[in-house]
N, C-alpha and C. Protein backbone atom coordinates (compact mmCIF):
# COMPACT_ATOMS: atom_id res chain seq x y z
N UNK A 1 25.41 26.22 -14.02
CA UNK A 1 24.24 25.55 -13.53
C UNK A 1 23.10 25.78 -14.53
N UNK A 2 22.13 24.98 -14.75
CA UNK A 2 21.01 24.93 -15.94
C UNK A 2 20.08 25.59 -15.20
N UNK A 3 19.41 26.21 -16.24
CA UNK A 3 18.35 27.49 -15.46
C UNK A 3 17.27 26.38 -15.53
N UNK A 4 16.11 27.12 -14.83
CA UNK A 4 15.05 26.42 -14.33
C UNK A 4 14.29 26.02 -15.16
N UNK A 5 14.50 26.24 -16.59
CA UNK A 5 13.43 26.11 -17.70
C UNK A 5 14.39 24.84 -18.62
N UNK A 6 15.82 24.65 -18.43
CA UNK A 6 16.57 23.52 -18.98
C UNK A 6 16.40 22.63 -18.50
N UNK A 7 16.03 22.94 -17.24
CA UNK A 7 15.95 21.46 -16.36
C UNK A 7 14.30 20.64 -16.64
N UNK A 8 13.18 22.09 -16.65
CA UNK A 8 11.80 21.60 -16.68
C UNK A 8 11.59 20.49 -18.19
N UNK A 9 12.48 21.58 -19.15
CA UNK A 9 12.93 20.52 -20.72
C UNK A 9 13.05 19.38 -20.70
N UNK A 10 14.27 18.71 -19.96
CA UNK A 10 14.65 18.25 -19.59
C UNK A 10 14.06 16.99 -18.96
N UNK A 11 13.35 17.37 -18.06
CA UNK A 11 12.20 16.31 -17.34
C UNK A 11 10.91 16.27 -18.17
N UNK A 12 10.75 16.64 -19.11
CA UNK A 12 9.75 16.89 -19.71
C UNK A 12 9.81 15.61 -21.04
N UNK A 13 11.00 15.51 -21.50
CA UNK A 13 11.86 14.42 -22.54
C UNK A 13 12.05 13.42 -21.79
N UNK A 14 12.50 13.52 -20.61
CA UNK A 14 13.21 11.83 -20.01
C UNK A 14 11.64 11.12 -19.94
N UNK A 15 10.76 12.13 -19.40
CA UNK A 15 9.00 11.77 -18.70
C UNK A 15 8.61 11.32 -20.02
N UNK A 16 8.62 11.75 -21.36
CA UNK A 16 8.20 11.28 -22.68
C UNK A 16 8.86 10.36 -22.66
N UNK A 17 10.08 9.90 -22.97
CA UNK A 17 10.64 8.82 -22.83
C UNK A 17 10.15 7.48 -22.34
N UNK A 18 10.20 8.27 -21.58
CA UNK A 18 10.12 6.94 -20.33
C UNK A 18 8.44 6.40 -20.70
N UNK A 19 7.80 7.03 -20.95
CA UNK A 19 5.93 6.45 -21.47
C UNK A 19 6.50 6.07 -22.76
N UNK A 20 6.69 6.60 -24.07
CA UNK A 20 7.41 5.72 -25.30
C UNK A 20 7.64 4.46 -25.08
N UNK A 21 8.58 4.39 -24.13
CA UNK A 21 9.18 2.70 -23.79
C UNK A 21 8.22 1.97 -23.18
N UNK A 22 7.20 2.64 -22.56
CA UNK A 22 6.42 1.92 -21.81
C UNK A 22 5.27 1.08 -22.81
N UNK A 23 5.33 1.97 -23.85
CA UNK A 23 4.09 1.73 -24.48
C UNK A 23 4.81 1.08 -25.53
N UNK A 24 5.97 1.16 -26.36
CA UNK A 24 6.31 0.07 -27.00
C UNK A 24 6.52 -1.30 -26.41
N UNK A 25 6.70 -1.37 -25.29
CA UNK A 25 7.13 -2.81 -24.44
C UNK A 25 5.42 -2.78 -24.09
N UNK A 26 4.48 -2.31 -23.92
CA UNK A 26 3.39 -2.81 -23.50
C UNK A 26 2.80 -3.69 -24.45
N UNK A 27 3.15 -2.53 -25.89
CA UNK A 27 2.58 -3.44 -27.17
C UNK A 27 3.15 -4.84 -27.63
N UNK A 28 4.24 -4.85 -27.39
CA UNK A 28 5.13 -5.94 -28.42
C UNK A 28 4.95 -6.74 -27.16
N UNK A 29 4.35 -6.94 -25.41
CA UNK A 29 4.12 -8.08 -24.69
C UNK A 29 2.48 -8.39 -25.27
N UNK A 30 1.88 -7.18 -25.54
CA UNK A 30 0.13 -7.57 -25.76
C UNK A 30 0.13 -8.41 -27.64
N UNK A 31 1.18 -8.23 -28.23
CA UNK A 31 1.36 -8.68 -29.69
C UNK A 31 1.74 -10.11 -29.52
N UNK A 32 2.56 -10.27 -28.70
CA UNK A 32 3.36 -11.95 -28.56
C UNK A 32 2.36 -12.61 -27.58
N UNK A 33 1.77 -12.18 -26.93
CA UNK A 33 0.35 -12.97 -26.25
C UNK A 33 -0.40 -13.65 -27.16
N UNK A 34 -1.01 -12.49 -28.35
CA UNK A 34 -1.70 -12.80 -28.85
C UNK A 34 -1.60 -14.07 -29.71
N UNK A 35 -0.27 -13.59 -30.49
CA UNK A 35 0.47 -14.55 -31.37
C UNK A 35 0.95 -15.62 -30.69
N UNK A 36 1.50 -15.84 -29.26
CA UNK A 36 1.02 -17.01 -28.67
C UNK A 36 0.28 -18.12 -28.47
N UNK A 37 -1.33 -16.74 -28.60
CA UNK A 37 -2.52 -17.91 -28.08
C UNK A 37 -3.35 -17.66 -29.15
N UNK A 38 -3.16 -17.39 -30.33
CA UNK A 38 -4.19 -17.09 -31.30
C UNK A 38 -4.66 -18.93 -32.38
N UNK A 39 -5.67 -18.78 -31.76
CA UNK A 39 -6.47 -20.23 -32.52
C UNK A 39 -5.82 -20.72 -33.47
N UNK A 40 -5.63 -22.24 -33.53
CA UNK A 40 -5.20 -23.13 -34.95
C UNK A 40 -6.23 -23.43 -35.18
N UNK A 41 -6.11 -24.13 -36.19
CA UNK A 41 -7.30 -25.03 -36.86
C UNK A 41 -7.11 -26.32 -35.80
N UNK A 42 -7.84 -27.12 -35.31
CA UNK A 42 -7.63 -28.12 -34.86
C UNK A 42 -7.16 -29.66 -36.12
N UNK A 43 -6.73 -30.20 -35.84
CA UNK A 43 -6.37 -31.64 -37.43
C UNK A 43 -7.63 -32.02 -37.94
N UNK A 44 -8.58 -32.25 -37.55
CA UNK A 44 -9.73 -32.77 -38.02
C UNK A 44 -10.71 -31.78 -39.50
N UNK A 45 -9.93 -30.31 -38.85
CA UNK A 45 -10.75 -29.41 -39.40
C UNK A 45 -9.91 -29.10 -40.82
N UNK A 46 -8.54 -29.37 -40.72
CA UNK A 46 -7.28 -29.10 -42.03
C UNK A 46 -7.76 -29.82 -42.77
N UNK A 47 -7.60 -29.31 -44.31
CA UNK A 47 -7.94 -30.11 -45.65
C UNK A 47 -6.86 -29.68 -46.50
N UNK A 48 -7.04 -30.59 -47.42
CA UNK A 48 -5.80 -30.47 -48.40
C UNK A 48 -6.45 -30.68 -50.04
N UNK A 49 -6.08 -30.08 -50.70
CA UNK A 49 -6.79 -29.93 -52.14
C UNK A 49 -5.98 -31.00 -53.25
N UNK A 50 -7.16 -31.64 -53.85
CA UNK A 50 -6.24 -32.66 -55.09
C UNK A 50 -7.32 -32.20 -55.84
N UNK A 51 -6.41 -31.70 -56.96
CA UNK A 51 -7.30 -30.94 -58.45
C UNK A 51 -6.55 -32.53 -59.75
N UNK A 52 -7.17 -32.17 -60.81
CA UNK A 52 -6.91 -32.59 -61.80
C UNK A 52 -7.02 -31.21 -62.73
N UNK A 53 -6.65 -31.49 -63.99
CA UNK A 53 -7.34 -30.29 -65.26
C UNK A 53 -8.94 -30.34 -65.23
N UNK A 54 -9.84 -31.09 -64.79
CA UNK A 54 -10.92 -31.33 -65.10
C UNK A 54 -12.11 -31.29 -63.77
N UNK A 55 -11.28 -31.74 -62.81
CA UNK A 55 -12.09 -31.32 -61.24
C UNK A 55 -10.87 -30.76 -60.34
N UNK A 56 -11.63 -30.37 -59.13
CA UNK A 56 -10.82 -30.09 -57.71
C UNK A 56 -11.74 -30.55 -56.29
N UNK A 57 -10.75 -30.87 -55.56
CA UNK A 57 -11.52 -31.74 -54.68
C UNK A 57 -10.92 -31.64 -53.41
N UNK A 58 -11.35 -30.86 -52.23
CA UNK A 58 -11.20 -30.64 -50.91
C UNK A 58 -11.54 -31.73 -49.99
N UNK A 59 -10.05 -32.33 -49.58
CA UNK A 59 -10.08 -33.25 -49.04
C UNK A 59 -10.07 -33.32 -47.27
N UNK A 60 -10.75 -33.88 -46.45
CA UNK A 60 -10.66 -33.50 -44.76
C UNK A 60 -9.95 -35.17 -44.67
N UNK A 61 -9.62 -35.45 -43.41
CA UNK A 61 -8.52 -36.17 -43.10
C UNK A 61 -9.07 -37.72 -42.99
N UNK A 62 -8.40 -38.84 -43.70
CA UNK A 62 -8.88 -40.15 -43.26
C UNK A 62 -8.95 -40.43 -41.93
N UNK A 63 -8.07 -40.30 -41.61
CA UNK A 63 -7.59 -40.50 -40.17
C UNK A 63 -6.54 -39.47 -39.03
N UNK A 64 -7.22 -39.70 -37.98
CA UNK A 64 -6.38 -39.11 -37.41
C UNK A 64 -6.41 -39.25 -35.47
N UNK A 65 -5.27 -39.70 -35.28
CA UNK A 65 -5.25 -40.71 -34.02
C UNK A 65 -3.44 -39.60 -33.21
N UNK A 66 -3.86 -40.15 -32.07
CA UNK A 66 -2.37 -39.88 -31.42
C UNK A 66 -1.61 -41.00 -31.23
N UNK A 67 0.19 -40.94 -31.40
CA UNK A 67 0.98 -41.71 -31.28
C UNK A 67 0.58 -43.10 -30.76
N UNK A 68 0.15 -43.95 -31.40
CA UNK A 68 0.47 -45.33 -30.27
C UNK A 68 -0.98 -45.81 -30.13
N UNK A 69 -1.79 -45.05 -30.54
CA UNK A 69 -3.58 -45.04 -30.88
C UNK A 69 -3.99 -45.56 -31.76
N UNK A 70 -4.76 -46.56 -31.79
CA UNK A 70 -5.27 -47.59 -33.17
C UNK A 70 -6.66 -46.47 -33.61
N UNK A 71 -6.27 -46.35 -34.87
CA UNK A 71 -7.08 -44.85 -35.82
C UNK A 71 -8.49 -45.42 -35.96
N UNK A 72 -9.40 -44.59 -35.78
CA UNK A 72 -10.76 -44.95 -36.35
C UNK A 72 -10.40 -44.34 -37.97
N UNK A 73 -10.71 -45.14 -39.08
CA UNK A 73 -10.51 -44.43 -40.06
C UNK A 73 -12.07 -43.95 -40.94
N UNK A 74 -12.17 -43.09 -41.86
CA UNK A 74 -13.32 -42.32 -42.10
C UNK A 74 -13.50 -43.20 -43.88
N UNK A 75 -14.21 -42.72 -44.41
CA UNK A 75 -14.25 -42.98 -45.83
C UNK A 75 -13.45 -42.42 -46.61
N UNK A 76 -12.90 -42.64 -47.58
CA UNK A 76 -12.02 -42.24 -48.60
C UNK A 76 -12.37 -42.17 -49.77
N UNK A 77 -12.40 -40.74 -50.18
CA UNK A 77 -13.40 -39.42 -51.32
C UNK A 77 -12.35 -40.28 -52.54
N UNK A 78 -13.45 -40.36 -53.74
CA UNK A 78 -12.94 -40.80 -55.04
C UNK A 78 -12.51 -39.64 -56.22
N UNK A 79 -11.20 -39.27 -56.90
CA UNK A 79 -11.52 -38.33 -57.34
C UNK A 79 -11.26 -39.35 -59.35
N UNK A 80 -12.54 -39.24 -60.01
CA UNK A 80 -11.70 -39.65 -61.41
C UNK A 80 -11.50 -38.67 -62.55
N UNK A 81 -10.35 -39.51 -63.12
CA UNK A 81 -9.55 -38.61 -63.63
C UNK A 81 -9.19 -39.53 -65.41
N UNK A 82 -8.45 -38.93 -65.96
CA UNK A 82 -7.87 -39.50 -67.24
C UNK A 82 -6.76 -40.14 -66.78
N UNK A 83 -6.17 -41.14 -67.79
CA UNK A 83 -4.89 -42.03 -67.75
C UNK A 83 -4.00 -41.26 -68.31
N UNK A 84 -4.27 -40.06 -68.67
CA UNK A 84 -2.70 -39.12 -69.31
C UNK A 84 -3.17 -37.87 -69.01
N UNK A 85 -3.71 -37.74 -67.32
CA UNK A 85 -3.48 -36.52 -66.63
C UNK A 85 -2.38 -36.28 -65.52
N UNK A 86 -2.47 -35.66 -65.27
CA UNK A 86 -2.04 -35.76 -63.51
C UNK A 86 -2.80 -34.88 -62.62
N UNK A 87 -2.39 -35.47 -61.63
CA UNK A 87 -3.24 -34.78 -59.84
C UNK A 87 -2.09 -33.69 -59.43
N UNK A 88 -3.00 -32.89 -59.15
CA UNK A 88 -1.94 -32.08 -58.46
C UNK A 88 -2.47 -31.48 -56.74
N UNK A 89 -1.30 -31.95 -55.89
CA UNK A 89 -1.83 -32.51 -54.53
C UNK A 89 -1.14 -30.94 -53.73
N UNK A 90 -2.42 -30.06 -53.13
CA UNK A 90 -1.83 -28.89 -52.37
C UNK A 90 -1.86 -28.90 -51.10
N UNK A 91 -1.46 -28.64 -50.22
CA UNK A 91 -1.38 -28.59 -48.77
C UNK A 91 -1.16 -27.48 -48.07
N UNK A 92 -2.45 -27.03 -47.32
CA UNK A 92 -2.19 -25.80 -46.35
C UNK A 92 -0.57 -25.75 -45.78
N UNK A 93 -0.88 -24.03 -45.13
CA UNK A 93 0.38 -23.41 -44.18
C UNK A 93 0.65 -24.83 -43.14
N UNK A 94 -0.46 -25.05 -42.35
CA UNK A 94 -0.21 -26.27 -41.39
C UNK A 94 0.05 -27.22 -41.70
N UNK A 95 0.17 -27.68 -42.69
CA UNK A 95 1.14 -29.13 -42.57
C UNK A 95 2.27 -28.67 -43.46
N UNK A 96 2.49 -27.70 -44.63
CA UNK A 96 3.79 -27.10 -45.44
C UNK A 96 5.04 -27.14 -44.14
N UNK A 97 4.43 -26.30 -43.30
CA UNK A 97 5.30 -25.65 -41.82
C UNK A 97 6.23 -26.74 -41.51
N UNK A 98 6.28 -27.85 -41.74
CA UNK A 98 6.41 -28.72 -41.04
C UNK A 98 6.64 -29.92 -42.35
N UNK A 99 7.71 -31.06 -41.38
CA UNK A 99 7.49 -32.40 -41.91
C UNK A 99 6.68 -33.12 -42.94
N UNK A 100 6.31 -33.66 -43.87
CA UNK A 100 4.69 -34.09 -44.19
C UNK A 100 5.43 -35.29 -45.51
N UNK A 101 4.63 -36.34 -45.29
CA UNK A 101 5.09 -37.06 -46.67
C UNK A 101 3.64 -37.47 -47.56
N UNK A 102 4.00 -38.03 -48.89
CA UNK A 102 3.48 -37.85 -49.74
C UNK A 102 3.66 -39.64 -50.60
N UNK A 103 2.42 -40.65 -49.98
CA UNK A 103 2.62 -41.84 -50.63
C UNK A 103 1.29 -42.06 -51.75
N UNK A 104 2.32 -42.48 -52.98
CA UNK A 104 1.31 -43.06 -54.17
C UNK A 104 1.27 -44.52 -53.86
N UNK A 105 0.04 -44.86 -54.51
CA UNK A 105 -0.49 -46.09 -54.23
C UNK A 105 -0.15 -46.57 -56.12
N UNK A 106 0.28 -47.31 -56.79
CA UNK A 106 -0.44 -47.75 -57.96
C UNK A 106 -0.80 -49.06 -58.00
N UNK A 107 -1.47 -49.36 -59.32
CA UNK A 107 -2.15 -50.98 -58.92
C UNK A 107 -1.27 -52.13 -59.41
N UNK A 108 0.29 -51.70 -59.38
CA UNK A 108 1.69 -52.60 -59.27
C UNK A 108 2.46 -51.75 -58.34
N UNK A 109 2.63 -52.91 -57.67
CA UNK A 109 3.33 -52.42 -56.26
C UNK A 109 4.96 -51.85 -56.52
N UNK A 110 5.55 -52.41 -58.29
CA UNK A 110 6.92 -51.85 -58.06
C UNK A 110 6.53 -50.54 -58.54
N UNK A 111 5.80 -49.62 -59.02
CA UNK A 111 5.53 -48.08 -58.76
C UNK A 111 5.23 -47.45 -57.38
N UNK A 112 5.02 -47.99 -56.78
CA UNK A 112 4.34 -47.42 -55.46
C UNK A 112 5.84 -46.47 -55.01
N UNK A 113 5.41 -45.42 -54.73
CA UNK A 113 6.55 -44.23 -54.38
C UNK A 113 5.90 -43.32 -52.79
N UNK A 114 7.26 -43.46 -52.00
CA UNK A 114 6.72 -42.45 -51.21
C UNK A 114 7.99 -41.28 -51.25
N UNK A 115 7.27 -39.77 -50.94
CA UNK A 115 8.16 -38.98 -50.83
C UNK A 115 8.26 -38.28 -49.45
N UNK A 116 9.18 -37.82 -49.15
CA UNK A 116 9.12 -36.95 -47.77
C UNK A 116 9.58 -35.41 -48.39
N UNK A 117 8.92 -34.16 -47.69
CA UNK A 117 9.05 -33.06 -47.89
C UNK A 117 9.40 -32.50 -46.56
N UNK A 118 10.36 -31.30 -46.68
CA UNK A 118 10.58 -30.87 -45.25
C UNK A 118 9.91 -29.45 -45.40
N UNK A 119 10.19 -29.06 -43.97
CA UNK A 119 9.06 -27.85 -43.62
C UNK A 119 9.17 -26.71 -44.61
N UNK A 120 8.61 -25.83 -44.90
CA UNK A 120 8.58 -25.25 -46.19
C UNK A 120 9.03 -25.30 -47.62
N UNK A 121 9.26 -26.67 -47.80
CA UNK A 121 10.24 -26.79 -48.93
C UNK A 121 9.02 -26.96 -50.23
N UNK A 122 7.62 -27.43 -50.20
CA UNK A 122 6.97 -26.90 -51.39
C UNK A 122 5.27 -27.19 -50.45
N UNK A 123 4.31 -26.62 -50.96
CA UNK A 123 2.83 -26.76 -51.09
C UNK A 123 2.22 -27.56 -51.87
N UNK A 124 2.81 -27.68 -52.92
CA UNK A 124 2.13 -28.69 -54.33
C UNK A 124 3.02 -29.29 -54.82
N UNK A 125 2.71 -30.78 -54.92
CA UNK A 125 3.34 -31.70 -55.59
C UNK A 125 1.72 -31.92 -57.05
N UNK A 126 3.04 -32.75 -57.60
CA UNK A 126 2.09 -33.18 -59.33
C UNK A 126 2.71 -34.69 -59.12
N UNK A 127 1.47 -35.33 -59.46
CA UNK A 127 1.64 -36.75 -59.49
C UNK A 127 0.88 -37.09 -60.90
N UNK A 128 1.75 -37.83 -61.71
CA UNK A 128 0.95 -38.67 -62.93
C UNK A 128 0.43 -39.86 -62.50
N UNK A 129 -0.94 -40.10 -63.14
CA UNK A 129 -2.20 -40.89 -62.99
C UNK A 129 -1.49 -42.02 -63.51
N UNK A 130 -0.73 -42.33 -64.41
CA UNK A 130 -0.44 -43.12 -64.92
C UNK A 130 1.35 -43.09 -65.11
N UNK A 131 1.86 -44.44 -64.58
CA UNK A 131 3.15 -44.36 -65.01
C UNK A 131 3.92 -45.73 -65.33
N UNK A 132 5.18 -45.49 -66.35
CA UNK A 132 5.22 -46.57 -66.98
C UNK A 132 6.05 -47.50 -65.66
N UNK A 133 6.00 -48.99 -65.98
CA UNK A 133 6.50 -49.80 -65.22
C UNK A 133 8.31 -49.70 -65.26
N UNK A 134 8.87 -49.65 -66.26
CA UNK A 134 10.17 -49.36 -67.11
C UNK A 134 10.65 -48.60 -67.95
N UNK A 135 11.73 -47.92 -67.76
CA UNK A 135 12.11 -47.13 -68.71
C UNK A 135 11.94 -47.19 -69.95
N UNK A 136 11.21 -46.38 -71.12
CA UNK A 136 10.86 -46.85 -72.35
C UNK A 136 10.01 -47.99 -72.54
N UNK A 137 8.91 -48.28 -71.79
CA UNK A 137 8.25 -49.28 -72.29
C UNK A 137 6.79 -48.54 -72.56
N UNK A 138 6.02 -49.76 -72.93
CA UNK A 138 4.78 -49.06 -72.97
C UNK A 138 4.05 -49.61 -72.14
N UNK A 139 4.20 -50.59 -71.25
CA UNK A 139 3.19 -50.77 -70.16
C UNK A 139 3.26 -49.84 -68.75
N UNK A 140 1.49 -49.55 -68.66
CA UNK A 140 1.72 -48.52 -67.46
C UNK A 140 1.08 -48.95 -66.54
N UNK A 141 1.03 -48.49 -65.02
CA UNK A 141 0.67 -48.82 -63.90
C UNK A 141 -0.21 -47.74 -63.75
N UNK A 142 -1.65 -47.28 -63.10
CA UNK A 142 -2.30 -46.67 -62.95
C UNK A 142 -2.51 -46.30 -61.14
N UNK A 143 -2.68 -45.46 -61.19
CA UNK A 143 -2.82 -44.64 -59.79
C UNK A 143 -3.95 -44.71 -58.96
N UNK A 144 -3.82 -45.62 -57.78
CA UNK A 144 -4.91 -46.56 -57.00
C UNK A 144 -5.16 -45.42 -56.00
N UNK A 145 -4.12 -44.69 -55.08
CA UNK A 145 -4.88 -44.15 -54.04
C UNK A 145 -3.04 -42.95 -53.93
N UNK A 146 -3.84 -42.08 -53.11
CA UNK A 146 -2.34 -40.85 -52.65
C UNK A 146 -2.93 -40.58 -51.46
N UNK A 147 -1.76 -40.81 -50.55
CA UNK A 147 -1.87 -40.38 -49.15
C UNK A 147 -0.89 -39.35 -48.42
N UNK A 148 -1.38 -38.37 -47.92
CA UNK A 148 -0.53 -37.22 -47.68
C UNK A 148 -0.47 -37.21 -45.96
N UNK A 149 0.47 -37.33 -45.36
CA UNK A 149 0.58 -37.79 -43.82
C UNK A 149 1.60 -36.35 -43.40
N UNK A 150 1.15 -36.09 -42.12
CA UNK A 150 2.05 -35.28 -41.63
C UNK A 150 1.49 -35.44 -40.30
N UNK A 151 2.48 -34.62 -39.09
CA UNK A 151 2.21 -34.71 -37.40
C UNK A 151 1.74 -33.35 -36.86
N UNK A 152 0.32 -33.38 -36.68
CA UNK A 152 -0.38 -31.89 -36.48
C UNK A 152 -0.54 -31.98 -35.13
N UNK A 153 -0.31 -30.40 -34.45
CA UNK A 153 -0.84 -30.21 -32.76
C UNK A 153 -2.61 -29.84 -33.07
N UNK A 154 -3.40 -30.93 -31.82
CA UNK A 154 -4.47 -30.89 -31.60
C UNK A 154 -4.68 -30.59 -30.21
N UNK A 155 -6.18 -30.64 -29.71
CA UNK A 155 -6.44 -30.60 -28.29
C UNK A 155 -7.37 -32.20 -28.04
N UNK A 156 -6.74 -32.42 -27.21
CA UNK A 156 -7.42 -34.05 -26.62
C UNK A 156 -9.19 -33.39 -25.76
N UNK A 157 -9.52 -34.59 -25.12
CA UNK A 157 -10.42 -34.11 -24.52
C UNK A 157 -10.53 -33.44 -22.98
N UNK A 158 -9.39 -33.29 -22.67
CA UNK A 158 -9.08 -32.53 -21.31
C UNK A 158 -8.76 -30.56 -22.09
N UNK A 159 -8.81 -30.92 -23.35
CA UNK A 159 -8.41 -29.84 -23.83
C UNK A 159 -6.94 -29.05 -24.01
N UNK A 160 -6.00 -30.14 -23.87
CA UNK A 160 -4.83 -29.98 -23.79
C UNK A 160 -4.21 -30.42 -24.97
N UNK A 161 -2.74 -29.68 -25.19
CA UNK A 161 -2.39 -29.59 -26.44
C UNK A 161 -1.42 -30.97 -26.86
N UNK A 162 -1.75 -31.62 -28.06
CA UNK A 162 -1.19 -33.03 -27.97
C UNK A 162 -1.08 -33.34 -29.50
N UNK A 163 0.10 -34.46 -30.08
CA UNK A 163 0.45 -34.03 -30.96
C UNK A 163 -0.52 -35.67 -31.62
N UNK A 164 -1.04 -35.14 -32.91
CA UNK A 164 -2.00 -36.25 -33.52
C UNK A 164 -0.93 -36.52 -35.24
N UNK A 165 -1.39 -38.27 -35.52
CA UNK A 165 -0.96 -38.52 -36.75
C UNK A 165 -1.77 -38.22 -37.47
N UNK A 166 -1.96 -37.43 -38.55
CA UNK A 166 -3.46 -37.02 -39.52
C UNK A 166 -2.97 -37.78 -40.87
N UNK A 167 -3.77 -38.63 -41.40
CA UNK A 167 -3.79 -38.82 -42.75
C UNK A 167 -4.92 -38.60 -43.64
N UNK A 168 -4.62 -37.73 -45.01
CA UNK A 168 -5.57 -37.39 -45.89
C UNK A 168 -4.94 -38.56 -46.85
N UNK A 169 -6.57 -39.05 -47.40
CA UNK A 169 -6.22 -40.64 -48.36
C UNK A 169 -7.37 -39.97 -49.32
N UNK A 170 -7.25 -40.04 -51.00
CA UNK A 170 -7.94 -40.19 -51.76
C UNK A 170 -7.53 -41.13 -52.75
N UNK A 171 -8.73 -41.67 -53.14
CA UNK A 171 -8.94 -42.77 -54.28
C UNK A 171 -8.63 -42.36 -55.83
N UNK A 172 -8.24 -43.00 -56.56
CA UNK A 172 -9.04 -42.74 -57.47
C UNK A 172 -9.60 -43.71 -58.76
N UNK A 173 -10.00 -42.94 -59.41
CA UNK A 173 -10.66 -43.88 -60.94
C UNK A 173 -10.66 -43.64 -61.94
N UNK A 174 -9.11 -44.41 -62.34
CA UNK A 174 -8.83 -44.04 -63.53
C UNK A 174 -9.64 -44.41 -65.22
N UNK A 175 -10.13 -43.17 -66.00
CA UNK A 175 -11.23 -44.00 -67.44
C UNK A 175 -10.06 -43.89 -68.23
């Protein structure tokens, strides 16, 4: 039989125990709350950066509407640039996370390119300002506008969580 001081041991470890567990399970429910409910940016407020070698330019969203919603659209920021540079187009954690595509505009429609990126697969794309119409030729098509689209969670005006189309559109002007 365990003397009276193996047993007090004894209860003394299971009683530690037993608060240990309490307090690791208290933390890791008060950690996943947080990380639950901890603030996004709302879509309106996300920007996306288009640099050249020569400027950089923080772009906020042309538009941005929910599914099936005819968009109020905003003005669209000019960035100019050289005919033998390129843009290089970055995009926050919130839209990387996720889906997002990537359409060039040029001022001949057989260049016009869109790309789709999936969720973490890059942050920065490079787009040339200028590109030729045909393999080996020398006529080029110049770079009218880049639009970077992806599907961001917002809050409507009941304050509820709802999923919005955001598009960032910049111009540009090529010398």
């Amino acid at each position: 039989m365990a003397s009276r001081t193996t047993r007090r041991r004894n209860l003394i470890q299971i009683t530690a125990l037993i608060v240990a567990v309490a307090i690791v399970v208290a933390g890791s429910i008060a950690f996943q709350t947080w990380w639950n409910n901890r603030p996004e940016k709302e879509p309106r407020e996300v920007s996306i950066e288009v640099s050249s070698p020569s400027s950089s330019q923080e772009v906020f969203p042309f538009s941005i509407c929910e599914p099936g919603v005819t968009c109020p659209e905003n003005t669209v920021p000019v960035i100019t640039v050289n005919a033998d540079q390129e843009l290089t187009v970055k995009v926050p954690p919130q839209v990387s996370d996720h889906g997002w595509t990537l359409l060039k505009i040029y001022d001949d429609p057989v260049a016009n390119d869109q790309s789709f990126y999936t969720a973490h697969e890059t942050t920065e794309v490079t787009v040339p300002v200028s590109t030729p119409l045909k393999k080996d030729s020398q006529d080029r098509t110049k770079l009218v506008v880049i639009e970077v689209s992806s599907v961001l969670i917002g809050h409507d005006e009941k304050g509820e969580e709802t999923p919005y189309t955001v598009t960032w559109s910049i111009r540009t002007t090529v010398t």
